[in-house]
C-alpha atoms as a PDB file:
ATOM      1  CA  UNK A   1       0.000   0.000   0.000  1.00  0.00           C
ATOM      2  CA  UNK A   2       1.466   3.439  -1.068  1.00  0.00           C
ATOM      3  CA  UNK A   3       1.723   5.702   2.108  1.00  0.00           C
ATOM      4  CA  UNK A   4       0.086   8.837   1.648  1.00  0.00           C
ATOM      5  CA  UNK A   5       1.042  12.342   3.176  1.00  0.00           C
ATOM      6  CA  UNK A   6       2.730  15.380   2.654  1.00  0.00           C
ATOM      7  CA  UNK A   7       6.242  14.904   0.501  1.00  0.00           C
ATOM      8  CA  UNK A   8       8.501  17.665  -1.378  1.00  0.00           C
ATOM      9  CA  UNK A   9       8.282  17.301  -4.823  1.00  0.00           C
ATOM     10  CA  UNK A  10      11.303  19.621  -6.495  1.00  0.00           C
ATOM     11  CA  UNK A  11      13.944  17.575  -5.226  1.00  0.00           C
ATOM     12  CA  UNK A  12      17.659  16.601  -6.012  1.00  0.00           C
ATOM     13  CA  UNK A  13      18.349  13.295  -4.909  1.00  0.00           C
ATOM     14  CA  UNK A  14      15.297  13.144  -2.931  1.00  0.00           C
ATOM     15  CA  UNK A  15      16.474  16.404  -0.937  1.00  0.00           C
ATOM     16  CA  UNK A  16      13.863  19.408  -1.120  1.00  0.00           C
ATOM     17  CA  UNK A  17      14.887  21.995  -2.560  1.00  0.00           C
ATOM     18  CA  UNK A  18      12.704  24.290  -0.735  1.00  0.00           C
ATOM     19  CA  UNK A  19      14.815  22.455   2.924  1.00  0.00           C
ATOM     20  CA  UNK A  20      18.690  23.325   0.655  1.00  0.00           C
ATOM     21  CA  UNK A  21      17.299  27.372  -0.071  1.00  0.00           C
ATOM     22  CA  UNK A  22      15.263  28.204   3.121  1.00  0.00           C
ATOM     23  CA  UNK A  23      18.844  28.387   5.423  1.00  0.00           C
ATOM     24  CA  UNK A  24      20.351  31.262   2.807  1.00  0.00           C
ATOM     25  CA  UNK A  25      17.231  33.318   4.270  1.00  0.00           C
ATOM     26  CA  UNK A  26      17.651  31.821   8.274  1.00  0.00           C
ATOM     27  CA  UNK A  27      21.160  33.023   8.710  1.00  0.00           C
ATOM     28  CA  UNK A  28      20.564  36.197   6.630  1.00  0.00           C
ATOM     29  CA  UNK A  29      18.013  37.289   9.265  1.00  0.00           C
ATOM     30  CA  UNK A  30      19.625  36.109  12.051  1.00  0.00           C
ATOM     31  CA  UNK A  31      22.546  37.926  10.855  1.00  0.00           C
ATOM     32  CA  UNK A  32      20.860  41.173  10.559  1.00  0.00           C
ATOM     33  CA  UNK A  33      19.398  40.548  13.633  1.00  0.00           C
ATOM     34  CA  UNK A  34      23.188  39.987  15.427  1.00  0.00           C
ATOM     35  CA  UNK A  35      24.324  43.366  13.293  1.00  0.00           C
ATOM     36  CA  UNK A  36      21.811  45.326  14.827  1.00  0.00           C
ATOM     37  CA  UNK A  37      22.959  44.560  18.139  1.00  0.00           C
ATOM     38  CA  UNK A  38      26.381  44.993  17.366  1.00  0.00           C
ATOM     39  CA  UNK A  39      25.584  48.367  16.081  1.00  0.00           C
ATOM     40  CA  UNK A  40      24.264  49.599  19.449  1.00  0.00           C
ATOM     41  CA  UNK A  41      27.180  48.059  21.491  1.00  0.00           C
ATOM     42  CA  UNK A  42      29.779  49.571  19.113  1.00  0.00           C
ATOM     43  CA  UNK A  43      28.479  53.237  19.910  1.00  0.00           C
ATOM     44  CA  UNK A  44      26.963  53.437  16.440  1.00  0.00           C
ATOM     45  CA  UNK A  45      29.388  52.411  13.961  1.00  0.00           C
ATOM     46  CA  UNK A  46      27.576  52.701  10.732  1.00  0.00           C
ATOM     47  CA  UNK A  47      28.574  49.987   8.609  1.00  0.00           C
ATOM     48  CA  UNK A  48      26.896  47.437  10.723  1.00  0.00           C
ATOM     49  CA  UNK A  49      23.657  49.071   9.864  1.00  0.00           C
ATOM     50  CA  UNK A  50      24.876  48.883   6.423  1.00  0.00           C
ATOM     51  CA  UNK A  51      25.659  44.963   6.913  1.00  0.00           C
ATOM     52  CA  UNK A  52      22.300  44.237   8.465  1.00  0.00           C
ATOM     53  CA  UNK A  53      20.578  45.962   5.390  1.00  0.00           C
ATOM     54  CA  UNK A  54      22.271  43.895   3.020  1.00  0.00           C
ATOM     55  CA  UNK A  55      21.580  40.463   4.711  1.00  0.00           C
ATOM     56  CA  UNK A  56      17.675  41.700   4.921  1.00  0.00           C
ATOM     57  CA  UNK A  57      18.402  42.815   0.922  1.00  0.00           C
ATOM     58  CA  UNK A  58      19.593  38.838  -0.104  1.00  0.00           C
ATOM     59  CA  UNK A  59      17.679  37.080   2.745  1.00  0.00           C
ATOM     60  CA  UNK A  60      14.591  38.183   1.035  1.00  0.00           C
ATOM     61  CA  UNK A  61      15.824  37.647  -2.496  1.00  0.00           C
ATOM     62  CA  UNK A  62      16.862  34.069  -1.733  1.00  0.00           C
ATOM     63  CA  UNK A  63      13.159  33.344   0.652  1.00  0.00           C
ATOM     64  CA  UNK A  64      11.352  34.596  -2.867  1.00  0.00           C
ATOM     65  CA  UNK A  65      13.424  31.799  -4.568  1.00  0.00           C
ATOM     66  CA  UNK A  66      12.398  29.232  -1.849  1.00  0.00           C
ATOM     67  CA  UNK A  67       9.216  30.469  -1.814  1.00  0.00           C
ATOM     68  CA  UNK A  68       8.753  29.305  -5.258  1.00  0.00           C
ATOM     69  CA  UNK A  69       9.734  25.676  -4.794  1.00  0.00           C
ATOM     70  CA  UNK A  70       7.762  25.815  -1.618  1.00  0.00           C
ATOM     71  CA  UNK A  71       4.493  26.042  -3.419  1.00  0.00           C
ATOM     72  CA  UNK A  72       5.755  23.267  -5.745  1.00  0.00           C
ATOM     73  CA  UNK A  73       5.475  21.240  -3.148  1.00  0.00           C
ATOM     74  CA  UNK A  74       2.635  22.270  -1.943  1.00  0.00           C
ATOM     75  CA  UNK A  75       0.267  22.497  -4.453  1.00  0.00           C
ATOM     76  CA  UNK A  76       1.645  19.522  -6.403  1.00  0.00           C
ATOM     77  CA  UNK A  77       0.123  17.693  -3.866  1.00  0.00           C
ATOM     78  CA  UNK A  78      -3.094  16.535  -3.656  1.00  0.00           C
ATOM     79  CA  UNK A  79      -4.820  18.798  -1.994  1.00  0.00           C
ATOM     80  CA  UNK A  80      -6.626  15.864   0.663  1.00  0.00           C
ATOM     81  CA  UNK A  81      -2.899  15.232   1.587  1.00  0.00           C
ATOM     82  CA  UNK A  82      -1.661  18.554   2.440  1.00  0.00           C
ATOM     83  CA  UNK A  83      -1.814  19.154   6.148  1.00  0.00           C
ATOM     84  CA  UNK A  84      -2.702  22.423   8.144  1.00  0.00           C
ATOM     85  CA  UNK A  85       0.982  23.081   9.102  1.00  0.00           C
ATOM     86  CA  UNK A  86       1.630  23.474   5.041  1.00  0.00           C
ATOM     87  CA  UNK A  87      -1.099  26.241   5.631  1.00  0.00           C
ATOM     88  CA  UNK A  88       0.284  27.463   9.111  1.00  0.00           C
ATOM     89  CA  UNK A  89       3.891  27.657   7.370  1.00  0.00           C
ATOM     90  CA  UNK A  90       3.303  29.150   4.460  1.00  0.00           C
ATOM     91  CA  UNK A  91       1.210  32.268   6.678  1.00  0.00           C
ATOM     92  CA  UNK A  92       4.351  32.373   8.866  1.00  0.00           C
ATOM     93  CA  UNK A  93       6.789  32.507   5.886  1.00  0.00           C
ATOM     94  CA  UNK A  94       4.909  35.036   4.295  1.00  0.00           C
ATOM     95  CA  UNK A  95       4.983  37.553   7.326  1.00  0.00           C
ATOM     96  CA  UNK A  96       8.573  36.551   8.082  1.00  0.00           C
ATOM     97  CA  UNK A  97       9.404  38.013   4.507  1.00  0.00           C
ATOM     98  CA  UNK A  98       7.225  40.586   4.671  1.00  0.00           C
ATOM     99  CA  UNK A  99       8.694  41.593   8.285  1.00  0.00           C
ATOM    100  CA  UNK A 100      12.032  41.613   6.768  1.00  0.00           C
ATOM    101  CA  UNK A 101      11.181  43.599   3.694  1.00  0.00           C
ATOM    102  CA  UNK A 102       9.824  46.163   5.451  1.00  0.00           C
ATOM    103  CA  UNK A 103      12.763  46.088   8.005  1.00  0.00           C
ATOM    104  CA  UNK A 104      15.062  46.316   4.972  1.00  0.00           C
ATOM    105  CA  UNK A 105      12.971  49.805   4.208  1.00  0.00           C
ATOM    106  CA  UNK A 106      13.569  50.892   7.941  1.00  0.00           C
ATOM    107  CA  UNK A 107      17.493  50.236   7.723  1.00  0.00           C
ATOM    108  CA  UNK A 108      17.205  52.193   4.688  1.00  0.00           C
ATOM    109  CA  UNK A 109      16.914  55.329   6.904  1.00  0.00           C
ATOM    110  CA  UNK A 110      20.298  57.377   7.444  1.00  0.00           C
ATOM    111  CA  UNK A 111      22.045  55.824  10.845  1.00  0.00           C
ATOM    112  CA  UNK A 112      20.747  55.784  14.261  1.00  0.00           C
ATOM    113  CA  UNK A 113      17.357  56.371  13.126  1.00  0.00           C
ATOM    114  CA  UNK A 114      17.400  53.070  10.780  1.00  0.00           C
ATOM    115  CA  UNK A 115      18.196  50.910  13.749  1.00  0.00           C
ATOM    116  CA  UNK A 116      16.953  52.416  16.885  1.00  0.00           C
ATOM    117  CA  UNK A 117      13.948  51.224  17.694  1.00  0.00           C
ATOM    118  CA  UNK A 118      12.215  50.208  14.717  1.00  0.00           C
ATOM    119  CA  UNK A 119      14.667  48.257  12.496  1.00  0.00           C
ATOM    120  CA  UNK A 120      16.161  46.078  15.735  1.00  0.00           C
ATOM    121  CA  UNK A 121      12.340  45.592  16.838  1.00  0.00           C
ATOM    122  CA  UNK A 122      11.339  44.428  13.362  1.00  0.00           C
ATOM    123  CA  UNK A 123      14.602  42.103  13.330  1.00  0.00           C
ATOM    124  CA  UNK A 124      13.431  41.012  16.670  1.00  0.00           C
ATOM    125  CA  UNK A 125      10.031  39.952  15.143  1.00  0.00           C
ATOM    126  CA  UNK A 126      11.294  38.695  12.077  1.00  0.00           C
ATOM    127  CA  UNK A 127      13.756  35.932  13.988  1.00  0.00           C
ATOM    128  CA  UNK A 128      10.787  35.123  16.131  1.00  0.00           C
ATOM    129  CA  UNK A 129       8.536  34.361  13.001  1.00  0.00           C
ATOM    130  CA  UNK A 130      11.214  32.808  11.515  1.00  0.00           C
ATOM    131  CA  UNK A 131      11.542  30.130  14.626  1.00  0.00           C
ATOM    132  CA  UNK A 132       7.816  29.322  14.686  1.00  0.00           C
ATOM    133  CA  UNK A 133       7.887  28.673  10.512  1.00  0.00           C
ATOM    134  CA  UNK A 134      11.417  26.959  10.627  1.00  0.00           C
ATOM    135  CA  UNK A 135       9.745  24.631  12.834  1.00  0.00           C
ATOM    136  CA  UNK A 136       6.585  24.169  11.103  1.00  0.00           C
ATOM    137  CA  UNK A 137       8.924  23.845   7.520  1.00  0.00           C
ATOM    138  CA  UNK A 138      11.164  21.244   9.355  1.00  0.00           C
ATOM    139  CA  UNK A 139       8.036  18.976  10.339  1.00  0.00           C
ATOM    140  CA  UNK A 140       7.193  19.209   6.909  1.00  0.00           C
ATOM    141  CA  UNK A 141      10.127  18.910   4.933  1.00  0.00           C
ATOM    142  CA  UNK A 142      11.468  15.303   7.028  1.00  0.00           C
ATOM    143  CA  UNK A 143       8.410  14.305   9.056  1.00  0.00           C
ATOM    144  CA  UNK A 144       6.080  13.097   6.205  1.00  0.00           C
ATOM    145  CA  UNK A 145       2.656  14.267   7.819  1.00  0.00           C
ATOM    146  CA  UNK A 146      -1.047  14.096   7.189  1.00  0.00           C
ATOM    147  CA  UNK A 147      -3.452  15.612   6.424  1.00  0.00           C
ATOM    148  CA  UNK A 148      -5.162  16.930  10.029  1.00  0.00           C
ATOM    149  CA  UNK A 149      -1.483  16.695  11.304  1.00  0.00           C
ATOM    150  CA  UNK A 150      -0.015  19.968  12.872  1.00  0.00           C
END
């Protein structure tokens, strides 16, 4: 009997592709996350604002790329086999990126003003979402659930 449930489908020898992209994006927002802080014990050195804006800049650029092979998987399956943490991650990865988009607009902002406190709050929120759907994304990626499965 076939065993059905939720499996990636863009794969390279049977390794998501989604799971090999998604960790470009993790450490890019963690990073920014870790420059941020390092800007406000260094007294304000600009260039880790600078740093933290371009891991937001490629940490969304590569999650748009994951994204993509994300809903391969997802909606290449049959839709009675997809379970409710497909759902659950995908609304987490979507504000995760969108958190980090807009945080990329707030370091924008000359200096102190595009770290203190909005861009190290959003960074904040944006590793926090990232936790909940890296753990959903995880479940689903090596897990194998079904449908009704969280």
């Amino acid at each position: 009997m076939a065993e059905t449930g939720f499996r990636p489908h863009a794969t390279i020898q049977r390794v998501p592709v989604h799971a090999m992209l998604v960790h470009f994006p993790i450490v890019c927002f963690v990073g920014a996350l870790l420059c941020d802080v390092a800007y406000l014990n260094s007294g304000g050195e600009v260039q880790w604002a600078n740093f933290a804006q371009w891991l937001l800049a490629f940490g969304v650029g590569i999650g748009g790329v994951a994204a993509i092979f994300g809903l391969i998987d997802l909606f290449r399956t049959p839709a009675a086999d997809r379970p409710s943490a497909a759902y659950w991650h995908l609304g987490f990865a979507v504000v995760t990126v969108v958190l980090a988009l807009l945080n990329n607009f707030v370091h924008a902002r000359d200096g102190w003003t595009g770290v203190v406190p909005g861009g190290i709050t959003l960074s904040v929120l944006t590793v926090l979402a990232l936790i909940v759907t890296g753990h959903l994304g995880g479940r689903l990626a090596y897990v194998h659930q079904r449908r009704g499965d969280l």
